[in-house]
C-alpha atoms as a PDB file:
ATOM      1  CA  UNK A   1      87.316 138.020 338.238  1.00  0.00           C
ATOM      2  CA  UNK A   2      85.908 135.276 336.264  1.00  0.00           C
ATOM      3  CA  UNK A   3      87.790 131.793 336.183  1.00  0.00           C
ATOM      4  CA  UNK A   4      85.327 129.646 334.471  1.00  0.00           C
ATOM      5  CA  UNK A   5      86.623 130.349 330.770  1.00  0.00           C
ATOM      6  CA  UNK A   6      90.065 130.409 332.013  1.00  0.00           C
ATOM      7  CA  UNK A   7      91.988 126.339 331.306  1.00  0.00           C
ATOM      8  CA  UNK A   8      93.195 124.617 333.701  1.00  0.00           C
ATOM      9  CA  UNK A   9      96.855 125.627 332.607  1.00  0.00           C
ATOM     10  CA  UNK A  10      95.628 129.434 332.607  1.00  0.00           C
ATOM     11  CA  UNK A  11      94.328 128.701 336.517  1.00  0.00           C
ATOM     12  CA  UNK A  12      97.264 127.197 337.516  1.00  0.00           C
ATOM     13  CA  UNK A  13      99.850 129.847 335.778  1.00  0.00           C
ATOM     14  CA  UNK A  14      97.342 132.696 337.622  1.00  0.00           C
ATOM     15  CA  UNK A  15      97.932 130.779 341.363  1.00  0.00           C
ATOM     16  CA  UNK A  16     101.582 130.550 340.771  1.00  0.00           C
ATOM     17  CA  UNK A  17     101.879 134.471 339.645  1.00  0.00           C
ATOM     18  CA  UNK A  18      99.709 134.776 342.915  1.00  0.00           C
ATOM     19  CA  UNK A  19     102.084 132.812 345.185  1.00  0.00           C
ATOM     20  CA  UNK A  20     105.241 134.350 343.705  1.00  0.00           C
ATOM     21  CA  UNK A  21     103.424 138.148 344.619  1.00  0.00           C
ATOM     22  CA  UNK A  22     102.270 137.338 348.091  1.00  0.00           C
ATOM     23  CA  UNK A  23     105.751 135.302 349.053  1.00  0.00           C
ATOM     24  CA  UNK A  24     107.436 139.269 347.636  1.00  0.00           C
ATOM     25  CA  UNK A  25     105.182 141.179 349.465  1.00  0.00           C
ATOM     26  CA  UNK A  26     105.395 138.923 352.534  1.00  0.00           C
ATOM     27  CA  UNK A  27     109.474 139.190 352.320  1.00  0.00           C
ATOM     28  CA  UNK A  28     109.077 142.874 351.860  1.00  0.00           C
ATOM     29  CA  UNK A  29     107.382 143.459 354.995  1.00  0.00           C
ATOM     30  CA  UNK A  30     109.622 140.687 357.130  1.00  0.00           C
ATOM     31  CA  UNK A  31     112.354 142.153 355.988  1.00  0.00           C
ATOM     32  CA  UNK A  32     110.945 146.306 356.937  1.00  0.00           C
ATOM     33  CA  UNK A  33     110.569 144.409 360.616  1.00  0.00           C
ATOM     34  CA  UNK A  34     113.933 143.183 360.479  1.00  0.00           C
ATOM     35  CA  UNK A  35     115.800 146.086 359.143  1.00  0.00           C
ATOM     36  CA  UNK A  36     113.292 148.729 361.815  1.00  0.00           C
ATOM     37  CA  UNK A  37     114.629 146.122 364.796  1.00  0.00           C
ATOM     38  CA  UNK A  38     118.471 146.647 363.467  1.00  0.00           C
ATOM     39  CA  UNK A  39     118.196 150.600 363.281  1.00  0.00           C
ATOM     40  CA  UNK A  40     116.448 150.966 366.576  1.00  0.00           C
ATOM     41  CA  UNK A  41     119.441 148.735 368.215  1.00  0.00           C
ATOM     42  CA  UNK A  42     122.101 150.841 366.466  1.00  0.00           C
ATOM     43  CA  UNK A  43     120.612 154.483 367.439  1.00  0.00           C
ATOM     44  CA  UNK A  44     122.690 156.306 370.167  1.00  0.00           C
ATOM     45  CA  UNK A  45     125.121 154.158 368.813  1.00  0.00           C
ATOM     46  CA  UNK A  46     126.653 153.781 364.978  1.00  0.00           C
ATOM     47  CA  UNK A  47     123.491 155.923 363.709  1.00  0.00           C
ATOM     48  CA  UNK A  48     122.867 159.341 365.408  1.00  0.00           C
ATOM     49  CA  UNK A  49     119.553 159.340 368.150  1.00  0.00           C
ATOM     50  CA  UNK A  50     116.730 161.370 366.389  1.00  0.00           C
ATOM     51  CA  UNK A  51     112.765 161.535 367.196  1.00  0.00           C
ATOM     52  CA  UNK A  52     113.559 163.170 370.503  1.00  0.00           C
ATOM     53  CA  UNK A  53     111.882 166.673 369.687  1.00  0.00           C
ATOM     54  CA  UNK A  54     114.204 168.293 367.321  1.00  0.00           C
ATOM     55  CA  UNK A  55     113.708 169.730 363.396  1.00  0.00           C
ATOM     56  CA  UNK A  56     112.438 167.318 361.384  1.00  0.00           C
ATOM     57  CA  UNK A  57     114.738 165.812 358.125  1.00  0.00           C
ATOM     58  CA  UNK A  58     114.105 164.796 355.069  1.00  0.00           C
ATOM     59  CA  UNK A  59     114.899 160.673 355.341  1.00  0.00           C
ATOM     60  CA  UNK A  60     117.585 159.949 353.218  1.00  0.00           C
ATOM     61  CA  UNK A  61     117.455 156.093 353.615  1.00  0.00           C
ATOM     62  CA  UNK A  62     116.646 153.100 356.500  1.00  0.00           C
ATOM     63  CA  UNK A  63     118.836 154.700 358.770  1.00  0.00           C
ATOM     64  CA  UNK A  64     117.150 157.871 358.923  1.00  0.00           C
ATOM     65  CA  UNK A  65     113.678 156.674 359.202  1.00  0.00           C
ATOM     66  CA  UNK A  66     111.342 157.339 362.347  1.00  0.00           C
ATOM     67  CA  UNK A  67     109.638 154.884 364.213  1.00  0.00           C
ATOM     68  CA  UNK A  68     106.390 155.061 366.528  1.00  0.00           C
ATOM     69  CA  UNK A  69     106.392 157.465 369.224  1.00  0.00           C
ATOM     70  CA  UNK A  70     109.248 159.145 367.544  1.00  0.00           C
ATOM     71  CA  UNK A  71     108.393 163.682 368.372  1.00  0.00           C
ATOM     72  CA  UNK A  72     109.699 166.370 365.801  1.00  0.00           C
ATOM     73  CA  UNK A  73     109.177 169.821 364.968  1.00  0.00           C
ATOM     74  CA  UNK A  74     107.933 170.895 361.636  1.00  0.00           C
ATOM     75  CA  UNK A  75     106.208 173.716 360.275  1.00  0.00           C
ATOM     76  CA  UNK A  76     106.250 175.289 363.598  1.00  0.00           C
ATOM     77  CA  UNK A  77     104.514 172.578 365.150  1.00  0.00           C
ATOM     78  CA  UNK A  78     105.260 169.390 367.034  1.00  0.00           C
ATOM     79  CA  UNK A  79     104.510 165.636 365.857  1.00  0.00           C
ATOM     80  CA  UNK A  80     104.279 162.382 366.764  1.00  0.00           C
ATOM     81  CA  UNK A  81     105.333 159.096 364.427  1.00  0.00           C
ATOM     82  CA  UNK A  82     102.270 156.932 364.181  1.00  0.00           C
ATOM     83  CA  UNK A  83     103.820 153.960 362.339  1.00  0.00           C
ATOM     84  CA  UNK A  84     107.985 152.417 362.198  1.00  0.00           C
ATOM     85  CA  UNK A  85     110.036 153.160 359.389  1.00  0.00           C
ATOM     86  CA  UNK A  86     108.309 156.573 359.028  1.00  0.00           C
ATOM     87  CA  UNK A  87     109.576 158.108 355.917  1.00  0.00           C
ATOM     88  CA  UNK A  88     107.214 160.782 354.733  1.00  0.00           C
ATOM     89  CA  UNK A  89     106.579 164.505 355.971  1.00  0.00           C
ATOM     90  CA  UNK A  90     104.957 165.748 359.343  1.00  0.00           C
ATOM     91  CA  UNK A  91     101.307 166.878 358.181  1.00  0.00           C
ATOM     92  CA  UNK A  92     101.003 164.537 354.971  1.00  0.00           C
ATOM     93  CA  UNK A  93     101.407 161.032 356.277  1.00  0.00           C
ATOM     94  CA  UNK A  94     102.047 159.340 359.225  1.00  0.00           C
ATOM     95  CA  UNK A  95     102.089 161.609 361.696  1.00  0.00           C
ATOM     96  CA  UNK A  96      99.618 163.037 364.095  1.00  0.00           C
ATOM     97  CA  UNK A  97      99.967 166.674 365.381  1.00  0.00           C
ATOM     98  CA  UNK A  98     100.583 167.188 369.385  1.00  0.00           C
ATOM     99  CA  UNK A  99      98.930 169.254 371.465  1.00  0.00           C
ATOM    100  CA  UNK A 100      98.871 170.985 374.380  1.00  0.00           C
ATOM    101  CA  UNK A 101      96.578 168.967 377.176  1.00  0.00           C
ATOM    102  CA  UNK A 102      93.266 170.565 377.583  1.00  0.00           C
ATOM    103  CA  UNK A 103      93.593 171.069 373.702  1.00  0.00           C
ATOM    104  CA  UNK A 104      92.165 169.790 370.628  1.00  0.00           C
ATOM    105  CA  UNK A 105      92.855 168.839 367.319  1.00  0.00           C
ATOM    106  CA  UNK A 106      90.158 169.852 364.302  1.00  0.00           C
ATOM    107  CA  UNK A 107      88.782 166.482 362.751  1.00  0.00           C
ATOM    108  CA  UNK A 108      90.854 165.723 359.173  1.00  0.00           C
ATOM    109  CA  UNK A 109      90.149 163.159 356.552  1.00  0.00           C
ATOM    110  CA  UNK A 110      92.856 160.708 357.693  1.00  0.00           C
ATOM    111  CA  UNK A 111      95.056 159.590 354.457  1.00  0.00           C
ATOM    112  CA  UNK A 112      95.562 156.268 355.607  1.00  0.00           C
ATOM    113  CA  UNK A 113      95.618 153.578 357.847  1.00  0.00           C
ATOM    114  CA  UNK A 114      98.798 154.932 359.629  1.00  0.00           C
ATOM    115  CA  UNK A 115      96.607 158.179 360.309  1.00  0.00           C
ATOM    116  CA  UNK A 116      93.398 156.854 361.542  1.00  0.00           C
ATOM    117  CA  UNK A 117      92.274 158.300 364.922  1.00  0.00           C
ATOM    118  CA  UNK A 118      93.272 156.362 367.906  1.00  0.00           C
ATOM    119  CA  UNK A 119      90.268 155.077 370.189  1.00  0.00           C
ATOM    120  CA  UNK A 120      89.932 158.037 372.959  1.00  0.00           C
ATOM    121  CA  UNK A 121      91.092 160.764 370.845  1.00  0.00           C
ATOM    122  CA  UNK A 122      88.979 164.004 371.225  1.00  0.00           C
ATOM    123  CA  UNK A 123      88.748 166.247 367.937  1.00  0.00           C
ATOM    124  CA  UNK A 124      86.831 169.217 366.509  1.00  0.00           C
ATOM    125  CA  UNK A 125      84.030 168.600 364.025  1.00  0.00           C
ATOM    126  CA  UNK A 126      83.753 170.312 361.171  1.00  0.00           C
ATOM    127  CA  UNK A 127      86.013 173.437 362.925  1.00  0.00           C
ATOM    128  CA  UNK A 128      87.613 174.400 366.387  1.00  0.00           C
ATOM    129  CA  UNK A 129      84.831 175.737 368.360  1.00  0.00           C
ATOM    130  CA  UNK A 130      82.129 173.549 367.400  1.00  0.00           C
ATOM    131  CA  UNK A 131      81.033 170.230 368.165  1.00  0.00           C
ATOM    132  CA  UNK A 132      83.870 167.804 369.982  1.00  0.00           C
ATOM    133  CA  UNK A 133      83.451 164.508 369.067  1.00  0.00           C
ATOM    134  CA  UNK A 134      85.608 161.125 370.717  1.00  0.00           C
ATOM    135  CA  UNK A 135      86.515 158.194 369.245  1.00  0.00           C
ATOM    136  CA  UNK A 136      84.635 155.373 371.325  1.00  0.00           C
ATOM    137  CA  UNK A 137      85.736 152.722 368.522  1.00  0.00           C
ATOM    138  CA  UNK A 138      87.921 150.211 369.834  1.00  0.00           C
ATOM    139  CA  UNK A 139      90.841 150.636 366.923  1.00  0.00           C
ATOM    140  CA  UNK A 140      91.702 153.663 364.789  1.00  0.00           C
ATOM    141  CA  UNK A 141      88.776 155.348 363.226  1.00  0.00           C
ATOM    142  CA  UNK A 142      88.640 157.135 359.912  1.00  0.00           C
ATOM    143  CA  UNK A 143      85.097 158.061 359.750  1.00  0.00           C
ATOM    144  CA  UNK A 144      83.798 161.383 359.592  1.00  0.00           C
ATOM    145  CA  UNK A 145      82.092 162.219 363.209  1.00  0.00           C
ATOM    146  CA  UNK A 146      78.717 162.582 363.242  1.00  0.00           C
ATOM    147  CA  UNK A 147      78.191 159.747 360.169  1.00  0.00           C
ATOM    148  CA  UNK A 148      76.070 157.170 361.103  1.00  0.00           C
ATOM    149  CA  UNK A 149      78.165 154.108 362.159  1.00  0.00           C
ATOM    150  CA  UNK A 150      81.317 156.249 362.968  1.00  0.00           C
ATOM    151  CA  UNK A 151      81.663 155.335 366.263  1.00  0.00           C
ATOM    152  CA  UNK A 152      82.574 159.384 367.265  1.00  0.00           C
ATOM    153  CA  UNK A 153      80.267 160.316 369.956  1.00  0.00           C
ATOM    154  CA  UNK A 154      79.469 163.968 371.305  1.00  0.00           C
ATOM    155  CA  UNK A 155      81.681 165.238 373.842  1.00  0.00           C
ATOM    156  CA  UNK A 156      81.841 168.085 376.430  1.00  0.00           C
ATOM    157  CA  UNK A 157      85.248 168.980 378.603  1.00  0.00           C
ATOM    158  CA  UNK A 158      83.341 168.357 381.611  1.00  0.00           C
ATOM    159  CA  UNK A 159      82.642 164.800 380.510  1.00  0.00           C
ATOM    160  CA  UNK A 160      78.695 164.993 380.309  1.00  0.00           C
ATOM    161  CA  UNK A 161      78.316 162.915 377.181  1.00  0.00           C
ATOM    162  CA  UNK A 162      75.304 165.104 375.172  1.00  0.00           C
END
């Protein structure tokens, strides 16, 4: 953006529009915290317990949201909330499929943040059966493995690193 035709009273009207944004989005997010922190201390309680392995629902509003570490079944699968106040679908957002140990998931193009690999994981790059690749980065990875820089190195079962 450039500021140097912009007056002064253009400037400052741009930094208060910028102030007013960031003090909204800031509120937003304080008050996500605050309302995640009430439904967690009300579940088992006023608002039914959910996230313990059973059919995932649609959410209809904050207190039917999911929260990290929260397990469902969908699809015939089983998943695990990555992020609180987990609103969307097992398989689109926010979730990562379990399992079984001794298992593997095949790599996917993570969709966002909430998604991104966590350091150790072990997947399947490009399809089950070939290469398995770990995540040696020290926070969640979204790189494609085998891309220079993506911090996914080779990996065999046996733990010989090739």
């Amino acid at each position: 953006m450039d500021f140097t035709d912009m007056t002064d009273e253009e400037l400052y009207e741009l930094i208060e529009a910028a102030q007013t944004e960031l003090g909204r989005r800031q509120s937003q997010a304080t008050f996500d915290a605050q309302i995640a922190e009430v439904v967690k201390a009300a579940r088992g309680n006023v608002i039914p317990d959910r996230g313990k392995g059973e059919p995932w629902e649609p959410v209809k509003g904050y207190q039917d949201v999911y929260f990290k570490g929260d397990i469902v079944a969908h699809n015939g699968k089983t998943w695990l909330s990555n992020i609180d106040n987990n609103a969307g679908e097992p398989g689109i957002s926010g979730w990562t499929e379990q399992v079984e140990e001794g298992e593997y998931l095949v790599w996917k193009q993570p969709g966002g943040y909430e998604d991104a690999y966590e350091p150790g994981v072990i997947v399947w790059y490009p399809d089950k059966g070939d290469q398995l690749y770990k995540n040696v980065h020290n926070a969640g990875n979204a790189w494609e493995p085998g891309t220079p820089g993506s911090q996914w190195e080779p990996y065999t079962p046996d733990g010989d690193e090739s």
